[in-house]
Protein backbone atom coordinates (compact mmCIF):
# COMPACT_ATOMS: atom_id res chain seq x y z
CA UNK A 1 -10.49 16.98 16.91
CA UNK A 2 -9.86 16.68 13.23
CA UNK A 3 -8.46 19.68 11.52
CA UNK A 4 -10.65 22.51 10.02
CA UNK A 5 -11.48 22.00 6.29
CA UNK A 6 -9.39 24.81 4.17
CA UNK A 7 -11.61 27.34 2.55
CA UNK A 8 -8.87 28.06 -0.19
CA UNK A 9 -10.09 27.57 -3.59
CA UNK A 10 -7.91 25.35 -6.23
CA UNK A 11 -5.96 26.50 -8.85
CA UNK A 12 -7.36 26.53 -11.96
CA UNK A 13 -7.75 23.22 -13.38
CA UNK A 14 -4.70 21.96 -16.01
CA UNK A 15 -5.63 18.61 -18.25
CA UNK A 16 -5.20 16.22 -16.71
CA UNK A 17 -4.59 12.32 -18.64
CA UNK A 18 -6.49 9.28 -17.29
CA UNK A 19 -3.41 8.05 -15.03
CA UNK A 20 -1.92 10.82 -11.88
CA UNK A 21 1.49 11.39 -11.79
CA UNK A 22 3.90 10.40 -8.51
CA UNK A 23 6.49 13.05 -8.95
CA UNK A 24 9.10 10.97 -6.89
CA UNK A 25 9.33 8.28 -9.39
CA UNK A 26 7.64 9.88 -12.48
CA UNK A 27 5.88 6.54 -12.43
CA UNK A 28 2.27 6.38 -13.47
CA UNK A 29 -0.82 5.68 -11.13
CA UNK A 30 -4.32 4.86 -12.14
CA UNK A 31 -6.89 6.52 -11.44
CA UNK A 32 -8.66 3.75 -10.25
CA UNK A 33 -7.31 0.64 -8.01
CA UNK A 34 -9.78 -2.66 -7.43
CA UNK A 35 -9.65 -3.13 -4.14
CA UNK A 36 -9.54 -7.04 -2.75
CA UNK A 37 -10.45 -7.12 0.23
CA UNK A 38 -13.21 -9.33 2.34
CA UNK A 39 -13.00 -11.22 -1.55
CA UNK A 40 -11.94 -14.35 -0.10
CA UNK A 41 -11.78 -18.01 -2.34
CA UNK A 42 -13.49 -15.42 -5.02
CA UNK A 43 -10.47 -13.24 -5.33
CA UNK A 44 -8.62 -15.17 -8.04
CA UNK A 45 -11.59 -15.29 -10.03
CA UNK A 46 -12.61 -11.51 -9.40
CA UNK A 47 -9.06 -9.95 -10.20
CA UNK A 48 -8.99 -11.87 -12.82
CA UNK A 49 -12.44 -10.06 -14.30
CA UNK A 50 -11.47 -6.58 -13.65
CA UNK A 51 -7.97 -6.83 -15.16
CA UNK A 52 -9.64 -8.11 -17.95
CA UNK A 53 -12.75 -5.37 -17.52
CA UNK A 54 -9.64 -2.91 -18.10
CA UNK A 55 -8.45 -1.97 -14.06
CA UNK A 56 -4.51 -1.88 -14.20
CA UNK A 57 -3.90 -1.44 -10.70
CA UNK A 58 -4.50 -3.65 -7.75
CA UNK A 59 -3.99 -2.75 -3.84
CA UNK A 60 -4.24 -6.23 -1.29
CA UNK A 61 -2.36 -6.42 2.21
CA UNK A 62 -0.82 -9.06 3.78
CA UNK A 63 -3.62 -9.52 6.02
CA UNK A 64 -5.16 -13.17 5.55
CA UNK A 65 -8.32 -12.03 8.03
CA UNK A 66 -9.39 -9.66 5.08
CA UNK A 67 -7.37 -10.14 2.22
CA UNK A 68 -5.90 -13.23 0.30
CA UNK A 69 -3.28 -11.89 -1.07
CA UNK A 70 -1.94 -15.71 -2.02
CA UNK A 71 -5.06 -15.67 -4.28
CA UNK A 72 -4.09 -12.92 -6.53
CA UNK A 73 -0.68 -14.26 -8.45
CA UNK A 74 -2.81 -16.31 -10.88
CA UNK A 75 -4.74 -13.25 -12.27
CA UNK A 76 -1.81 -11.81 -12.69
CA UNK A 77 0.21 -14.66 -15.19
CA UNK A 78 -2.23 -13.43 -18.62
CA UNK A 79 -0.33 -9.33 -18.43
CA UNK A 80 2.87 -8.05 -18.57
CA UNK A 81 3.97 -6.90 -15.05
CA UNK A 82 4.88 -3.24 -15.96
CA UNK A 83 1.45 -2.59 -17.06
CA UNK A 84 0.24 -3.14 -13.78
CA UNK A 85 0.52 -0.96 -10.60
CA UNK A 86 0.69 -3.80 -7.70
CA UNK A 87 -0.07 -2.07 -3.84
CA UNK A 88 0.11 -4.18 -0.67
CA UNK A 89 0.48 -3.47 2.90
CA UNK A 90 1.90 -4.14 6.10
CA UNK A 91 -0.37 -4.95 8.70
CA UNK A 92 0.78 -4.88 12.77
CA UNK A 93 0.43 -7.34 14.61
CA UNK A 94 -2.96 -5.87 16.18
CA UNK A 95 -4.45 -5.70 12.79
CA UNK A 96 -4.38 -9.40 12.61
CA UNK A 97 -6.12 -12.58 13.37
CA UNK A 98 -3.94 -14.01 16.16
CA UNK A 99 -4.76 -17.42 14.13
CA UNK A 100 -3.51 -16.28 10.59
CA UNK A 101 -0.86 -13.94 11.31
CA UNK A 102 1.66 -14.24 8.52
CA UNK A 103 5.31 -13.22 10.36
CA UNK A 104 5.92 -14.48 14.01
CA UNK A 105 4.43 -12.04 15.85
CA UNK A 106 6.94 -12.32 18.89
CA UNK A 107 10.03 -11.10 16.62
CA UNK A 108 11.11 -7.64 16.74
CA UNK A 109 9.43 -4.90 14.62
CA UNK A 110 12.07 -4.83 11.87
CA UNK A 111 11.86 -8.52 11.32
CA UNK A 112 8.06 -8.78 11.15
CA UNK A 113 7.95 -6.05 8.53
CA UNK A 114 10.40 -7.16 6.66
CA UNK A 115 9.11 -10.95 6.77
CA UNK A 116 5.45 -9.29 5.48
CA UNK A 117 7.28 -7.64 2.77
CA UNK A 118 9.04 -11.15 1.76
CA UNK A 119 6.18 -12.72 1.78
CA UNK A 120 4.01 -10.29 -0.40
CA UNK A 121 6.58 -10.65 -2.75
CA UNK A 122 6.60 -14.47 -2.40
CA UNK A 123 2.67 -14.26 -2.43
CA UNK A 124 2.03 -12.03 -5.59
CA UNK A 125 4.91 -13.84 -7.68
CA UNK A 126 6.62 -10.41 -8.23
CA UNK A 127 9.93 -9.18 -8.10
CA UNK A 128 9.29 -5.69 -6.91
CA UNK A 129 6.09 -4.05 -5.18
CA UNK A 130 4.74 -0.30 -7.22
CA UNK A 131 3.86 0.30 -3.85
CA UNK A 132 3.85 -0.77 0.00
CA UNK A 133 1.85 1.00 2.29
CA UNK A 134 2.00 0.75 6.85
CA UNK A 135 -2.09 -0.52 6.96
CA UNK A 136 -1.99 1.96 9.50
CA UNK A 137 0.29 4.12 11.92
CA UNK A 138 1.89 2.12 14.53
CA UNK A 139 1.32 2.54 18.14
CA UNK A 140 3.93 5.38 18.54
CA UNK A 141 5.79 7.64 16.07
CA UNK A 142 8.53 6.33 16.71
CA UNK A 143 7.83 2.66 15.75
CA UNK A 144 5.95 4.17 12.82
CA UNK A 145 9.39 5.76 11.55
CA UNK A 146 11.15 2.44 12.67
CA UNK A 147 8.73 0.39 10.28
CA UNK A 148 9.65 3.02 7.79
CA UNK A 149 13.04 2.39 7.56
CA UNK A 150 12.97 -1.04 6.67
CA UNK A 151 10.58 0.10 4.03
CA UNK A 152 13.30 2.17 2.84
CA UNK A 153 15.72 -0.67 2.52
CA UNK A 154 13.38 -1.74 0.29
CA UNK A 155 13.13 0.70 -2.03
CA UNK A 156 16.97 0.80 -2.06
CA UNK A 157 16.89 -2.39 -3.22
CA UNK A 158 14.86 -2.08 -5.71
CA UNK A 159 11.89 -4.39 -4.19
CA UNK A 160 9.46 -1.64 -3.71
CA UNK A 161 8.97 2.15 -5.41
CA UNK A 162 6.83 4.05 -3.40
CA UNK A 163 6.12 3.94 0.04
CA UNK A 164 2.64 5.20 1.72
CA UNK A 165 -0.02 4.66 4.75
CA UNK A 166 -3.33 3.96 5.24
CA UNK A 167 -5.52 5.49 7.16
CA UNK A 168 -3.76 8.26 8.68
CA UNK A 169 -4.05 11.64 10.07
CA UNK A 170 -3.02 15.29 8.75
CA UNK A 171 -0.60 15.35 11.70
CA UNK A 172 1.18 11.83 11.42
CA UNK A 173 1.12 12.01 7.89
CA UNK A 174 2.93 15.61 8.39
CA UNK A 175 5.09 14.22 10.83
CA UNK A 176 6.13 11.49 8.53
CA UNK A 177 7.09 14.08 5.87
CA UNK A 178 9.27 16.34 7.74
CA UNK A 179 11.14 13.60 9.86
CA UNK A 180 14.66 14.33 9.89
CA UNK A 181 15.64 10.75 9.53
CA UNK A 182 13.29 10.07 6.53
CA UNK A 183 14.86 9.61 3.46
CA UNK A 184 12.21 8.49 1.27
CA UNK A 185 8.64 10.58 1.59
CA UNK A 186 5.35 9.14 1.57
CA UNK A 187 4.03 8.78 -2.00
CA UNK A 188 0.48 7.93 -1.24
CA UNK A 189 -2.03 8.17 1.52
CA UNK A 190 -5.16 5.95 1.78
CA UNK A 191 -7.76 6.73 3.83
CA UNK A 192 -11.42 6.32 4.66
CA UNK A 193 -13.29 9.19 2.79
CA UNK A 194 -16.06 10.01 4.96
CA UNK A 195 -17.91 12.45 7.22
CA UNK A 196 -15.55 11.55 10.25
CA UNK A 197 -12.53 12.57 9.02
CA UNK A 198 -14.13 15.60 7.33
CA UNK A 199 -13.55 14.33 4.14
CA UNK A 200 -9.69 14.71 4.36
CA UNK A 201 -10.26 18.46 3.29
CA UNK A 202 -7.08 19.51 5.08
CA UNK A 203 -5.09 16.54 4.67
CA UNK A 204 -6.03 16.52 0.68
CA UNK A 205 -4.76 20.03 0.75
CA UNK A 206 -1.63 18.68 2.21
CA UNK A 207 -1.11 16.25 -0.88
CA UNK A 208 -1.45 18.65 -3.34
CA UNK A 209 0.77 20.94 -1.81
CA UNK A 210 3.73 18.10 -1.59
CA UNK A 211 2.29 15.39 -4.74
CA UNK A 212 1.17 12.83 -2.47
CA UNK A 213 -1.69 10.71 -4.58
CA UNK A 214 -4.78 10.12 -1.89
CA UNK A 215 -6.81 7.11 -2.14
CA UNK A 216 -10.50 7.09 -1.30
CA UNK A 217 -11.90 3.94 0.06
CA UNK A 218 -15.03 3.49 1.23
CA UNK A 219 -16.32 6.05 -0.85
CA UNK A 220 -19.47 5.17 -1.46
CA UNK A 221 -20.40 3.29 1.50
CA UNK A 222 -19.85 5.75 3.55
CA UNK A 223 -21.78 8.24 1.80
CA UNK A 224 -25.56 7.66 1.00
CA UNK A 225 -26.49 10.93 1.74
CA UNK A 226 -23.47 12.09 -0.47
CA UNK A 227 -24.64 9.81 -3.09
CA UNK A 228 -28.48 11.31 -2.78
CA UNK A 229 -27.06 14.64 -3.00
CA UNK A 230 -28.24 17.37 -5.61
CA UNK A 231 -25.05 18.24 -7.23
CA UNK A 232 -24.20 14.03 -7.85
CA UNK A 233 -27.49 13.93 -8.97
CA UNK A 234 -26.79 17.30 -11.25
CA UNK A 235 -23.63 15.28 -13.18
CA UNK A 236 -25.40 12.11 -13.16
CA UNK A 237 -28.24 13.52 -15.37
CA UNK A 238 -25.86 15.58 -17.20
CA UNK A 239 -23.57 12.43 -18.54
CA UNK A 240 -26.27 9.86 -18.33
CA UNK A 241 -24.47 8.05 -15.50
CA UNK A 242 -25.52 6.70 -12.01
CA UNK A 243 -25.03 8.81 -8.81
CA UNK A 244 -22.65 6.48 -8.09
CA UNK A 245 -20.28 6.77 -11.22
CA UNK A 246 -21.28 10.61 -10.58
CA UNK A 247 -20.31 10.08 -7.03
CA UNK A 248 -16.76 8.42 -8.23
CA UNK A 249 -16.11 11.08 -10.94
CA UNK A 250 -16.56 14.36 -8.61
CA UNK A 251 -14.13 12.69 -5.80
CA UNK A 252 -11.85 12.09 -8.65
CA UNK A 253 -11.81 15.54 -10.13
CA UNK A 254 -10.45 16.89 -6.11
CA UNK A 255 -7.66 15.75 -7.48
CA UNK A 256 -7.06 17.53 -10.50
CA UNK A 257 -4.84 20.30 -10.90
CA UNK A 258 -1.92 19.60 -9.04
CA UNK A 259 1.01 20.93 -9.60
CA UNK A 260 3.25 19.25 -7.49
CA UNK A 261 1.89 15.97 -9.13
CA UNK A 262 -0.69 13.02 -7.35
CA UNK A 263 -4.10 13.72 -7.46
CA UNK A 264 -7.02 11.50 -5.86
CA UNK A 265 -7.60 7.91 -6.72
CA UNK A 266 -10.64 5.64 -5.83
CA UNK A 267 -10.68 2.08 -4.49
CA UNK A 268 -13.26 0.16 -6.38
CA UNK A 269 -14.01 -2.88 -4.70
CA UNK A 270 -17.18 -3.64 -7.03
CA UNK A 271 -17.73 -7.49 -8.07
CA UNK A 272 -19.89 -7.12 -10.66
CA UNK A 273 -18.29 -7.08 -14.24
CA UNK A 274 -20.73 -4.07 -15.92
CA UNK A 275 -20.00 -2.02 -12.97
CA UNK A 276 -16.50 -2.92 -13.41
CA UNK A 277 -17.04 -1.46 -17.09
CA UNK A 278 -18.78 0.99 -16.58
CA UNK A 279 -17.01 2.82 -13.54
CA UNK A 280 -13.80 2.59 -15.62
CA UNK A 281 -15.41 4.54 -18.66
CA UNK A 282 -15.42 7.65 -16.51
CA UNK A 283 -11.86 7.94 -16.12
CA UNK A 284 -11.42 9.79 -19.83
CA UNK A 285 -14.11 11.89 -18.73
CA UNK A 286 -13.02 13.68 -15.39
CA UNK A 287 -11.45 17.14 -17.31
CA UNK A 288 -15.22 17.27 -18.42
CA UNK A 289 -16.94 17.82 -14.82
CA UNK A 290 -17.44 21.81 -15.09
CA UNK A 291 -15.05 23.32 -11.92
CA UNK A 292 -18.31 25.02 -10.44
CA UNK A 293 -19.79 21.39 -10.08
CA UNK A 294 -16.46 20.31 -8.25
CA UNK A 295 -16.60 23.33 -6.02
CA UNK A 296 -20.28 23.01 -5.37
CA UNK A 297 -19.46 19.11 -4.19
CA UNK A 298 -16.44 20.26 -2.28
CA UNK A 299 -18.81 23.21 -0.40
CA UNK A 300 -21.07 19.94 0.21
CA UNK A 301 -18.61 17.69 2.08
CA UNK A 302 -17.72 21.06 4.12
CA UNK A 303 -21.27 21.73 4.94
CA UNK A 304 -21.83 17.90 5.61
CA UNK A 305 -19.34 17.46 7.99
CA UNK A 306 -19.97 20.62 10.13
């Protein structure tokens, strides 16, 4: 059963500037990543339009059934590499195409992750990763924490700076952060945001509490109803945007406020350059969304997923 949505209202709302803030690192996140996956032979050419539409930060996996992460290194040549915030993953074995799978799939845990890491490297002509995230948890804690610690060799090294997992539960993810032999914390948590899950209300809660950025994907997918919804449609009308800017800009805004650093970030996975555009002109405006609207949306997903 997931965990029952927290009731406990936010604290009041600080400014908040058009990047979030991972407090391990100090290093800057956007607030927006374009997501590239199912992009295929278009992903060179579609990277290349929404760095240039304005997106700074990219998340791929080394996961050639979904992603081609071998596509993405020429995008990349035209800006300088610490003005972008670069995200791949490790994918298990069971997460792959038995035909495509990019480490030997026979070898021991430590060496597959570490040959996925390698290769992302090798892949996305980089010399270090912003972040690296486990595409999901692995069949036990235990290997989860194992595939953790080469991650943290890693970031020791200097080849990766934040470590994270996608889509994960309140209680691995909690798990995770209190593990006695965990040196480095997770950073950032990516997860479906939809009605299963109830909208991460409790896990969200947990990543403001401890700085943890969350990032939404499948956010509006997911959600027509959402999208439909009176209160998007209220700060659509408002701002002269689409419900689905609208829908963007009020997931945003759960994230602002926190003290501990992070926030929420959205996966944008559009391909079409004036959405591109457009969706990033929100970012400057999230402060603006009145608190009331934010509460009234958060209410919503409680209401929706009961």
């Amino acid at each position: 059963m997931a965990p029952s949505a927290s009731t406990t209202s936010p604290p009041s709302v600080s400014p908040q500037p058009p990047n979030l803030t991972l407090p391990t690192t100090s290093s800057q996140h956007p607030l927006f990543l374009y997501g590239t996956a199912w992009k295929s032979t278009s992903t060179t050419n579609l990277v290349s339009t929404a760095l240039s539409a304005g997106f700074r930060g990219l998340d791929t996996a080394n996961q050639p059934k979904h992603y081609r992460e071998d596509l993405i290194k020429p995008a990349l040549a035209p800006f300088p590499r610490n003005s972008l915030f670069i995200q791949t993953k490790f994918s298990s074995p069971a997460g792959q195409d038995p035909a495509t799978i990019p480490y030997d799939p026979a070898a021991p845990l430590q060496k597959q992750v570490r040959a996925s890491v390698e290769l992302s490297l090798e892949n996305l002509g980089v010399e270090y990763l912003d972040a690296l995230l486990l595409h999901s948890p692995l069949r036990t804690l235990e290997a989860t924490i194992t595939a953790w610690k080469v991650l943290e060799g890693f970031v020791a090294a200097g080849k990766i700076k934040h470590i994270g997992i996608s889509n994960c539960s309140l209680p691995i993810l909690a798990a995770l952060y209190s593990s006695p032999v965990i040196s480095v914390p997770p950073s950032i948590v990516q997860n479906r945001f939809y009605e299963d899950t109830g909208y991460d209300l409790s896990l969200l809660e947990f990543c403001r509490e401890h700085g943890i950025v969350y990032q939404s994907f499948w956010t509006l997918t997911a959600n027509p109803g959402i999208v439909k919804s009176e209160i998007v449609g209220k700060v659509a009308a408002e701002r002269d945007w689409t419900r689905e800017q609208a829908m963007y800009a009020l997931v945003l805004a759960l994230g602002r406020g926190w003290e501990a650093g992070g926030g929420v970030c959205v996966l944008n996975g559009t391909t079409n350059e004036e959405r591109m555009k457009a969706d990033l002109e929100i970012v400057g405006e999230i402060d603006g969304i009145k608190e009331d609207d934010v509460e009234e949306f958060r209410e919503l997903l409680r209401t929706a997923y009961r």
